[in-house]
PDB file of N, CA and C in Angstrom:
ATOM      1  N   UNK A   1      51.166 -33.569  40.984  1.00  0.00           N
ATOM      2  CA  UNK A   1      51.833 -34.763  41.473  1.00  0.00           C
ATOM      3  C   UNK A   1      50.839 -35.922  41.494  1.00  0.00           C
ATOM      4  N   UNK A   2      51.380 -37.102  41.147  1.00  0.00           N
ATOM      5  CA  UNK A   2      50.606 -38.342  40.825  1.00  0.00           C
ATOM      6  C   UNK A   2      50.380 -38.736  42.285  1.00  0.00           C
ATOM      7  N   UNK A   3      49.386 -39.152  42.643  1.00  0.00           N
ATOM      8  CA  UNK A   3      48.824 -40.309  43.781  1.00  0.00           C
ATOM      9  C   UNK A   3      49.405 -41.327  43.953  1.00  0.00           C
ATOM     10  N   UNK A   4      50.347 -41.511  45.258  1.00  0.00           N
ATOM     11  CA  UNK A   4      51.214 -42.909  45.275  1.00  0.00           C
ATOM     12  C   UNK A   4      49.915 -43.920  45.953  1.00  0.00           C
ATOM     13  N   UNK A   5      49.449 -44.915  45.274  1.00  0.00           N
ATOM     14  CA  UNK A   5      48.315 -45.210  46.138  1.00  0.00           C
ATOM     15  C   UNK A   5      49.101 -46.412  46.951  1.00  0.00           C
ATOM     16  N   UNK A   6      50.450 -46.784  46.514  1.00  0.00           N
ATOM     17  CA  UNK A   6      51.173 -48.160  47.161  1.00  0.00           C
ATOM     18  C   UNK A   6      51.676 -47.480  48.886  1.00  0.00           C
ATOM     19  N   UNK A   7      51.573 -46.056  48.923  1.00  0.00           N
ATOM     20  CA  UNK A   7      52.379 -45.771  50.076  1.00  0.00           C
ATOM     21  C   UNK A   7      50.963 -45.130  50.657  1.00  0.00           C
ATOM     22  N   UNK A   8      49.900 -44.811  50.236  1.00  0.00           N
ATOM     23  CA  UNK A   8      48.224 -44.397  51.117  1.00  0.00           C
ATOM     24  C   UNK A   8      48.023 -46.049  51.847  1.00  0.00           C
ATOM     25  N   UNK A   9      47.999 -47.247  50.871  1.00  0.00           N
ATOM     26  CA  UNK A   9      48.085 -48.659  51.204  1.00  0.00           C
ATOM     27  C   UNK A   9      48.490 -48.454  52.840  1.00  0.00           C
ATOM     28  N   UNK A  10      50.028 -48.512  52.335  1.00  0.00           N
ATOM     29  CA  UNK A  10      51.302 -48.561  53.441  1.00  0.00           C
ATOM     30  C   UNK A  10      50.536 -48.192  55.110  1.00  0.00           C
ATOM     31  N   UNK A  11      50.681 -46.475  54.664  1.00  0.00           N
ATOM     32  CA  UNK A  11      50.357 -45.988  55.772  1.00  0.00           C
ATOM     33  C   UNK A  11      48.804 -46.046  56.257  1.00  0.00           C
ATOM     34  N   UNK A  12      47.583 -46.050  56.052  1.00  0.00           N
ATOM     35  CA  UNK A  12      46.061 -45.988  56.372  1.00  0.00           C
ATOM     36  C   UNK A  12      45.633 -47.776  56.139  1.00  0.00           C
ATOM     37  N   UNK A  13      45.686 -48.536  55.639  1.00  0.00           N
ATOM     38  CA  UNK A  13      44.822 -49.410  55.014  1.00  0.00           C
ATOM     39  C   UNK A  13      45.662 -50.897  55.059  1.00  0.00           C
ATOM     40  N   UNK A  14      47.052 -51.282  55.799  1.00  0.00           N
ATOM     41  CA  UNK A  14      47.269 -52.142  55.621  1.00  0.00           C
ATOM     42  C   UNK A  14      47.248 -52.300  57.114  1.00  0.00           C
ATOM     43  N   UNK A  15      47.178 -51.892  58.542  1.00  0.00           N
ATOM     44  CA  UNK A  15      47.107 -52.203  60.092  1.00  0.00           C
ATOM     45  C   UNK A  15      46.185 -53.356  59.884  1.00  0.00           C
ATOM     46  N   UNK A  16      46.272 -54.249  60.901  1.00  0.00           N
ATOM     47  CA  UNK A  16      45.494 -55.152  61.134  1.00  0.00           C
ATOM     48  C   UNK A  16      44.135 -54.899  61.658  1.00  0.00           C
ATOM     49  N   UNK A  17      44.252 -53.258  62.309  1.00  0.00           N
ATOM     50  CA  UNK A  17      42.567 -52.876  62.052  1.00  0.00           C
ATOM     51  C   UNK A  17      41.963 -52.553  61.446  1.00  0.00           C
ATOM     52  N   UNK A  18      42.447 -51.748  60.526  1.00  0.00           N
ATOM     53  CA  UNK A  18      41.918 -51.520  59.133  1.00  0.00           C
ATOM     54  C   UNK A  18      41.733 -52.924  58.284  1.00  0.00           C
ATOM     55  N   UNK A  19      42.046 -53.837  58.507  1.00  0.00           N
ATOM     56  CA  UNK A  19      42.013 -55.028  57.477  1.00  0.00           C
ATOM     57  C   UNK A  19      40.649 -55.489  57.796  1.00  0.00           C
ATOM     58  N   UNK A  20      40.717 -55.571  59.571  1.00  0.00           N
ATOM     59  CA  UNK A  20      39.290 -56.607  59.977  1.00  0.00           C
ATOM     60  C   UNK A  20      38.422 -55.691  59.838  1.00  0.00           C
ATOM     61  N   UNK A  21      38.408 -54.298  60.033  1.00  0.00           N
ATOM     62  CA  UNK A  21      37.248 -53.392  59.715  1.00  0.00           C
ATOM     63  C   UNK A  21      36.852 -53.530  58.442  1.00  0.00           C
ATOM     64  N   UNK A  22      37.873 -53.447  57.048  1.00  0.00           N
ATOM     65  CA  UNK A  22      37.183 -53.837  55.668  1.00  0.00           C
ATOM     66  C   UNK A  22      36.690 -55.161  55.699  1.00  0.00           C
ATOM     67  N   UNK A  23      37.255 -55.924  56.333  1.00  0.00           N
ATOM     68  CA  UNK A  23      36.777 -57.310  56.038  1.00  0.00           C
ATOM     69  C   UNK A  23      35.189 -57.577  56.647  1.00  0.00           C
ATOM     70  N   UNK A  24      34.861 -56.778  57.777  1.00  0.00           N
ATOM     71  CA  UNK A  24      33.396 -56.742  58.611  1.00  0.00           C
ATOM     72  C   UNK A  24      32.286 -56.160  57.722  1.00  0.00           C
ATOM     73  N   UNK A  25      32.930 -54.820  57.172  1.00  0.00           N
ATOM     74  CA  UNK A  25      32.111 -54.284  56.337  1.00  0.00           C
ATOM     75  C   UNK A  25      31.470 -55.112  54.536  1.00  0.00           C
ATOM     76  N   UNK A  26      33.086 -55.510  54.365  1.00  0.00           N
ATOM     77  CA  UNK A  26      32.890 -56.271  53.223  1.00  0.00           C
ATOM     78  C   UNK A  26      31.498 -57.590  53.285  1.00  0.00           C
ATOM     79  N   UNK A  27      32.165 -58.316  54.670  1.00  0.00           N
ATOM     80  CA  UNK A  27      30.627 -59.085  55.142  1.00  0.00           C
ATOM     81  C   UNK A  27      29.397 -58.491  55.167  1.00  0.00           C
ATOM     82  N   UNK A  28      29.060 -57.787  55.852  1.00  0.00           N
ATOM     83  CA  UNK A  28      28.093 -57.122  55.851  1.00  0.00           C
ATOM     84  C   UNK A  28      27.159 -56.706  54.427  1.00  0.00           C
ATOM     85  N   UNK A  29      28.064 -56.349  53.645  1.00  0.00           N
ATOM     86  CA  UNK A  29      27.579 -55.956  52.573  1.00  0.00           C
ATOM     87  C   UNK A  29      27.302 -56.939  51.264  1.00  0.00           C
ATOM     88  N   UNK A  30      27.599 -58.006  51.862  1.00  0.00           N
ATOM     89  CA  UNK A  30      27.598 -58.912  50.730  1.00  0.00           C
ATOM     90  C   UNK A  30      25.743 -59.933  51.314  1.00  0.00           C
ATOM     91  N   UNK A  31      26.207 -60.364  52.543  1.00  0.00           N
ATOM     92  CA  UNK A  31      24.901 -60.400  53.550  1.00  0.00           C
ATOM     93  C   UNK A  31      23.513 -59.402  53.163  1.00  0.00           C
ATOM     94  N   UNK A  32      23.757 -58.383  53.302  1.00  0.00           N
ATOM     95  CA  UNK A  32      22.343 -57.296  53.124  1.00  0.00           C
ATOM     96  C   UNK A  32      22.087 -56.336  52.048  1.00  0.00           C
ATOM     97  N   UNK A  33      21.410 -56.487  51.163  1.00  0.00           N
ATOM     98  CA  UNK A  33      21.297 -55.763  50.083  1.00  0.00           C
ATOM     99  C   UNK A  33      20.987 -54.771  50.143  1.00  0.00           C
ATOM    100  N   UNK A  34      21.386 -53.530  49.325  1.00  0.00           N
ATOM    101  CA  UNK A  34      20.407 -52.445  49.894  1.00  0.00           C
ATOM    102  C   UNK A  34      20.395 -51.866  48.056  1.00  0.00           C
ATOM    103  N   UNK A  35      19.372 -50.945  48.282  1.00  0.00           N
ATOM    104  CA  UNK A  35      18.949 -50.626  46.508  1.00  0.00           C
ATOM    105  C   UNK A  35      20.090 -49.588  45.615  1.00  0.00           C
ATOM    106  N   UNK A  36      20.388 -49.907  44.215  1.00  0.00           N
ATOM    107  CA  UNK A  36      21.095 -49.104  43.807  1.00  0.00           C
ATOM    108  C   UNK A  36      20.907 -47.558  44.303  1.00  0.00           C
ATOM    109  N   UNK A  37      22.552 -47.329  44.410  1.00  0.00           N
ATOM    110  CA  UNK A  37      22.694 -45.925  44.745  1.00  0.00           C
ATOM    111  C   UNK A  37      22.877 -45.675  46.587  1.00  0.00           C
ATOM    112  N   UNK A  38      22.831 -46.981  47.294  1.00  0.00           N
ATOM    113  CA  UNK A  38      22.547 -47.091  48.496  1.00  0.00           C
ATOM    114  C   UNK A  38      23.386 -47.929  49.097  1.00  0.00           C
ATOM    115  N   UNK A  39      24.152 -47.669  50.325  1.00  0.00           N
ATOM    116  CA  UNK A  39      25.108 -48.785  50.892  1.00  0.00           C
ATOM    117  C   UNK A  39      24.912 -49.034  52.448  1.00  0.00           C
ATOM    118  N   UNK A  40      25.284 -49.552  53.054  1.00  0.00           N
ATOM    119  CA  UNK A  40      24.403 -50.135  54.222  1.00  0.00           C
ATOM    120  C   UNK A  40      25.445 -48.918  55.145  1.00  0.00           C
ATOM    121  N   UNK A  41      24.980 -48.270  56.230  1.00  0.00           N
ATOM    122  CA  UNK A  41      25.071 -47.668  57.289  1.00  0.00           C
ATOM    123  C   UNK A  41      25.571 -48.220  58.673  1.00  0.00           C
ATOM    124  N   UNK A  42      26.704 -48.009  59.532  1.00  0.00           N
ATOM    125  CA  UNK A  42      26.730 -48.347  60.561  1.00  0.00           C
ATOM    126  C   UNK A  42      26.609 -47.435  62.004  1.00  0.00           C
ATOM    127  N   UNK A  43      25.130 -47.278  62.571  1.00  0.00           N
ATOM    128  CA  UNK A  43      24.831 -46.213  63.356  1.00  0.00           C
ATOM    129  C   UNK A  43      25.594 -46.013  64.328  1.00  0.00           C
ATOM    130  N   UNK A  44      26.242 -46.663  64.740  1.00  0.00           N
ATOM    131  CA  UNK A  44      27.146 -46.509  66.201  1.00  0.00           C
ATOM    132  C   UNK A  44      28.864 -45.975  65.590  1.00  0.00           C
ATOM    133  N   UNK A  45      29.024 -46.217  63.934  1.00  0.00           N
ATOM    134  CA  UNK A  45      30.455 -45.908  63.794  1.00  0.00           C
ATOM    135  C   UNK A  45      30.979 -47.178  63.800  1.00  0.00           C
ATOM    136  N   UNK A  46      30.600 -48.277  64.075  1.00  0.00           N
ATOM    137  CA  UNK A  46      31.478 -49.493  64.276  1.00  0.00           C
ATOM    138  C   UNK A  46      31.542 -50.324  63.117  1.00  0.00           C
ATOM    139  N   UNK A  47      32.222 -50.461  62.420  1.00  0.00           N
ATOM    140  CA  UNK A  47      32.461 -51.702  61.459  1.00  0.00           C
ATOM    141  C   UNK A  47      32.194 -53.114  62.028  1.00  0.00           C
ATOM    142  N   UNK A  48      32.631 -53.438  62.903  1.00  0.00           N
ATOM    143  CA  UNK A  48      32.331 -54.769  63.133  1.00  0.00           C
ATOM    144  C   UNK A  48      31.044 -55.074  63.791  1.00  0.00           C
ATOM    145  N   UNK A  49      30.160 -54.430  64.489  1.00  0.00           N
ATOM    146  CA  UNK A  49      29.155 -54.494  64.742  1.00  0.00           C
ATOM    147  C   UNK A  49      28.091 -54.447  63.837  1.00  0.00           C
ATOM    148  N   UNK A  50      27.612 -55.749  64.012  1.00  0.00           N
ATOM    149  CA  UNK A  50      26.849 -56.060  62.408  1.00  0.00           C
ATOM    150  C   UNK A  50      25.383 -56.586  62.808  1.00  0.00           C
ATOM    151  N   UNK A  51      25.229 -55.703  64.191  1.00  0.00           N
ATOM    152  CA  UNK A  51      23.980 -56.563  64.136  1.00  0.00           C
ATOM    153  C   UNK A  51      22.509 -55.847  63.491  1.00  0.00           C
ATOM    154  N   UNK A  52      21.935 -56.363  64.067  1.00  0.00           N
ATOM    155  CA  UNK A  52      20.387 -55.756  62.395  1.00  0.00           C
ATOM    156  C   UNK A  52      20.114 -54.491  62.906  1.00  0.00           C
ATOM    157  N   UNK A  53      20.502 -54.093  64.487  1.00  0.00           N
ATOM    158  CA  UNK A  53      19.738 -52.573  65.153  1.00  0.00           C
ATOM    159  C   UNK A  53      20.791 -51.850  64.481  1.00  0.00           C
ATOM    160  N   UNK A  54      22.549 -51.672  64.494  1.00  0.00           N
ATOM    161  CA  UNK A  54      23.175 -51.154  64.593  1.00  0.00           C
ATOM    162  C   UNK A  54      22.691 -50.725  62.703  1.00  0.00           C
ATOM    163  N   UNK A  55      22.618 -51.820  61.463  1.00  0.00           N
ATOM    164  CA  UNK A  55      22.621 -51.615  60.351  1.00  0.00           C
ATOM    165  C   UNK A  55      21.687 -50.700  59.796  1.00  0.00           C
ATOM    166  N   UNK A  56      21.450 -50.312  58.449  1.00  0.00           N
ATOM    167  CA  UNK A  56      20.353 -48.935  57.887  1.00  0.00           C
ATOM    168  C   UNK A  56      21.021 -48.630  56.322  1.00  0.00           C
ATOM    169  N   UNK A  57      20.208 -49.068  55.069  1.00  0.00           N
ATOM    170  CA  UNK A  57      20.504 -48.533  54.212  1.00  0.00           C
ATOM    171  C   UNK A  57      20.579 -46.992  53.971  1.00  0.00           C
ATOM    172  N   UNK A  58      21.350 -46.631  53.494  1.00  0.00           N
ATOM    173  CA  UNK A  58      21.899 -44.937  53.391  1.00  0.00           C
ATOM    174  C   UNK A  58      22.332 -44.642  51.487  1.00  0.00           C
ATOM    175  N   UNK A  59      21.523 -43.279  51.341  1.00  0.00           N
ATOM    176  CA  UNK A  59      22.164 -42.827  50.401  1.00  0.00           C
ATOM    177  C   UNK A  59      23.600 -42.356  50.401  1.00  0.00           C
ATOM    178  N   UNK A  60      24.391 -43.580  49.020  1.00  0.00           N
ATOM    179  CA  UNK A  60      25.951 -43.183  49.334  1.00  0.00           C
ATOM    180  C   UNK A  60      26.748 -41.774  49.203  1.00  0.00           C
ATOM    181  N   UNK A  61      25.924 -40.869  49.121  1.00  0.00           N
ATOM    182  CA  UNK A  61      26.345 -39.207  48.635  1.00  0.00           C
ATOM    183  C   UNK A  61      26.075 -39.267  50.585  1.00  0.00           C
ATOM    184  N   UNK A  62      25.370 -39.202  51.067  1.00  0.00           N
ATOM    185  CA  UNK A  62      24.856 -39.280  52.453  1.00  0.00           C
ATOM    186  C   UNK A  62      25.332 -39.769  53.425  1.00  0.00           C
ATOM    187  N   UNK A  63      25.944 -41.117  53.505  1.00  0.00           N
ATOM    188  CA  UNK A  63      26.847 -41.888  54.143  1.00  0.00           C
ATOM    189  C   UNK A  63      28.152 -41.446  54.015  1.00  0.00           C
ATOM    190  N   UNK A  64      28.728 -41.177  52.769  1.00  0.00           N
ATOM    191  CA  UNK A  64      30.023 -40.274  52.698  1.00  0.00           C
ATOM    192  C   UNK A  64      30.709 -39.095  52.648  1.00  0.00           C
ATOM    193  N   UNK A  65      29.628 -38.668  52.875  1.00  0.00           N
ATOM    194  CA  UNK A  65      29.603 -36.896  52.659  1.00  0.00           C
ATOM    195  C   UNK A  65      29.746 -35.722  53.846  1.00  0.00           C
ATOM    196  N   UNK A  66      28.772 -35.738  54.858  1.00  0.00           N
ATOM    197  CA  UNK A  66      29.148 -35.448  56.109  1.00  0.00           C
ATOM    198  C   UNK A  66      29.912 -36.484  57.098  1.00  0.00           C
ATOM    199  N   UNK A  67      30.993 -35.880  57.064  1.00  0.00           N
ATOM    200  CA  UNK A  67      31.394 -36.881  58.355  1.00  0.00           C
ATOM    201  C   UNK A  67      30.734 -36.977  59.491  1.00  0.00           C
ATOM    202  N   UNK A  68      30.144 -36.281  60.139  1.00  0.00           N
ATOM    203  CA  UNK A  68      29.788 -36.132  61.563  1.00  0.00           C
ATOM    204  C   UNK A  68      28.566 -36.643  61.413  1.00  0.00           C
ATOM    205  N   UNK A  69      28.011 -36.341  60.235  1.00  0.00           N
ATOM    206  CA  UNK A  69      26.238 -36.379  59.611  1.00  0.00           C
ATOM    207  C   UNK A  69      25.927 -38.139  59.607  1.00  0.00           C
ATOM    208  N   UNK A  70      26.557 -38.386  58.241  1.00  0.00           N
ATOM    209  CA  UNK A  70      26.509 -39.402  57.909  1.00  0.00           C
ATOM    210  C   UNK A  70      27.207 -40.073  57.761  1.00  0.00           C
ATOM    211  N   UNK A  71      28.993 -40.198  57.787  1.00  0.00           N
ATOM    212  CA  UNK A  71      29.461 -40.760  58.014  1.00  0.00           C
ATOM    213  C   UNK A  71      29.967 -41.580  59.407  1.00  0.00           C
ATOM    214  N   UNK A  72      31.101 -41.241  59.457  1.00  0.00           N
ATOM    215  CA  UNK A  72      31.903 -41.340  61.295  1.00  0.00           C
ATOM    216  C   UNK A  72      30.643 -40.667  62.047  1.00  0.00           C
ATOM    217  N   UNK A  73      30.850 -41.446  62.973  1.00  0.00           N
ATOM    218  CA  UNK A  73      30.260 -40.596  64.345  1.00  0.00           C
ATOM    219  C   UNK A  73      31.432 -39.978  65.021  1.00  0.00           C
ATOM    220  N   UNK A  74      30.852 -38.433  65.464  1.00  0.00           N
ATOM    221  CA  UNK A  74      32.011 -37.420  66.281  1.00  0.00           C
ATOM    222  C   UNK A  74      32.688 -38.459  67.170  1.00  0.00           C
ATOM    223  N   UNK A  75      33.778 -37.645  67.086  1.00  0.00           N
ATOM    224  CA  UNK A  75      34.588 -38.215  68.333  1.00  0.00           C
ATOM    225  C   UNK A  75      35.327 -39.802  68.330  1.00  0.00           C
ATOM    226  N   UNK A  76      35.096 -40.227  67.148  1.00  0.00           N
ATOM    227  CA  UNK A  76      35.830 -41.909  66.514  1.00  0.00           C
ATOM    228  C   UNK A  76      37.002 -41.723  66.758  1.00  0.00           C
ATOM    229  N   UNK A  77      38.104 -42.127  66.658  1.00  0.00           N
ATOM    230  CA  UNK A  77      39.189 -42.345  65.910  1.00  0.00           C
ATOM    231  C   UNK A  77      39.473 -43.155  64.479  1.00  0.00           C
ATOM    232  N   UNK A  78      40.138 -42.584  64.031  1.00  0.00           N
ATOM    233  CA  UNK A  78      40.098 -42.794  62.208  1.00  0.00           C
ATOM    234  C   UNK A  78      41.636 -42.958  61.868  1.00  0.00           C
ATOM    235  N   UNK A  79      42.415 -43.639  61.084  1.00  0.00           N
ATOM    236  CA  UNK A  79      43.334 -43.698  60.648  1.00  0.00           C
ATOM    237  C   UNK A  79      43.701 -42.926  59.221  1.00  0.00           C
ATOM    238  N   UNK A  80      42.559 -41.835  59.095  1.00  0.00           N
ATOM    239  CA  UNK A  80      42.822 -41.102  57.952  1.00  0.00           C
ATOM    240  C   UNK A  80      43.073 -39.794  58.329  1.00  0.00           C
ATOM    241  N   UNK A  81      43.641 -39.256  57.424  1.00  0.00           N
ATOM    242  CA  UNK A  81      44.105 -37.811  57.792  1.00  0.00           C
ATOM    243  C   UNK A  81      43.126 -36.670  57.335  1.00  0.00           C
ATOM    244  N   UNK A  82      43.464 -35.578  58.435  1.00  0.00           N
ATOM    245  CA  UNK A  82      42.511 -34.369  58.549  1.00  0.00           C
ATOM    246  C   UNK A  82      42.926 -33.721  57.250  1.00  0.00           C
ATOM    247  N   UNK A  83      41.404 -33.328  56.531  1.00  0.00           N
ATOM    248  CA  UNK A  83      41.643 -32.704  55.659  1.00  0.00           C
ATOM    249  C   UNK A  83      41.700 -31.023  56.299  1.00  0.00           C
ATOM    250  N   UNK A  84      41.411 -30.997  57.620  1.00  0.00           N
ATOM    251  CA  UNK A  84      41.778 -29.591  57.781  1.00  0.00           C
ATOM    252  C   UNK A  84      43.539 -29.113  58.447  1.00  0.00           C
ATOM    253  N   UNK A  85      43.770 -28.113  58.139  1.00  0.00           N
ATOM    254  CA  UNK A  85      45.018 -27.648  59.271  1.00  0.00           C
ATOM    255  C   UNK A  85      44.708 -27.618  60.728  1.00  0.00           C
ATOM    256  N   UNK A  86      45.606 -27.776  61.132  1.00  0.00           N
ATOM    257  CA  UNK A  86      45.604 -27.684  62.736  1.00  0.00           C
ATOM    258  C   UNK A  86      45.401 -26.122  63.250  1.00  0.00           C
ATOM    259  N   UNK A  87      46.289 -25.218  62.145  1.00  0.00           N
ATOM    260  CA  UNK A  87      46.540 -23.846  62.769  1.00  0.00           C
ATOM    261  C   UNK A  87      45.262 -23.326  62.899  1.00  0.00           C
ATOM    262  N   UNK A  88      44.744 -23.161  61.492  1.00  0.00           N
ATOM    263  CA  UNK A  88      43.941 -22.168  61.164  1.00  0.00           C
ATOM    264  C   UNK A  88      42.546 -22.834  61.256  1.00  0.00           C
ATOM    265  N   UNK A  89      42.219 -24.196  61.128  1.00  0.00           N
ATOM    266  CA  UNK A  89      40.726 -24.648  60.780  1.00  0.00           C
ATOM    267  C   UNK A  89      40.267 -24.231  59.645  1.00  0.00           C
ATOM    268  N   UNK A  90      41.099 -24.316  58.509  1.00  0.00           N
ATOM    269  CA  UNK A  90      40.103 -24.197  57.454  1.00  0.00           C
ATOM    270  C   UNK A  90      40.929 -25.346  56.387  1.00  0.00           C
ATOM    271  N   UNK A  91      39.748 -25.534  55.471  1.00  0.00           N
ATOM    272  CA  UNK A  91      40.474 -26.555  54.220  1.00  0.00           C
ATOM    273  C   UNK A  91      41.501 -26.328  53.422  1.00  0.00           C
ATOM    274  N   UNK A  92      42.244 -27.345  53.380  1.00  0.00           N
ATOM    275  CA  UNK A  92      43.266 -27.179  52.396  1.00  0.00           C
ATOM    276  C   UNK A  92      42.727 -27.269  51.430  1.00  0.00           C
ATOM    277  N   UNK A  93      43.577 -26.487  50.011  1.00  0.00           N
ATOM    278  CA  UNK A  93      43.501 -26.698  48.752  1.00  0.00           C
ATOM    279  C   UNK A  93      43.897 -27.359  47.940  1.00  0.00           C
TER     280      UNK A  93
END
């Protein structure tokens, strides 16, 4: 089955928090360079918090890869969905 990406839009990515969160990050990243292969880090989990303590260039395999690690910090709330089941705790296929 094809990827509806107009209805992922819909539901995750069009709230008005999701907008100002891309839009903080988008700032951010246009503001601070960081070296190919590398995208800027937000240590606390916060998108809009942009100040120079909170920021940290990160390898992007690193930043996106563990959630708990390097991505999200535990315990966020996220408007994306669990890639695990509820029942069992393990990954879907």
């Amino acid at each position: 089955m094809a990827r509806d990406y107009k209805a992922e839009y819909k539901k995750f990515q069009s709230s008005t928090k999701a907008k100002k969160d891309r839009a903080a990050r988008n700032r951010v990243n246009r503001k601070k360079k960081c070296p190919a292969g590398h995208e800027i880090h937000h240590k606390d989990g916060n998108p809009r918090n942009s100040s120079p303590s909170n920021l940290v260039c990160m390898k992007i395999s690193k930043n996106r890869g563990k959630r708990n690690e390097g991505g999200r910090r535990k315990g966020v709330a996220h408007n994306y969905p669990s890639r695990k089941t509820r029942s069992t705790g393990t990954r879907k296929v």
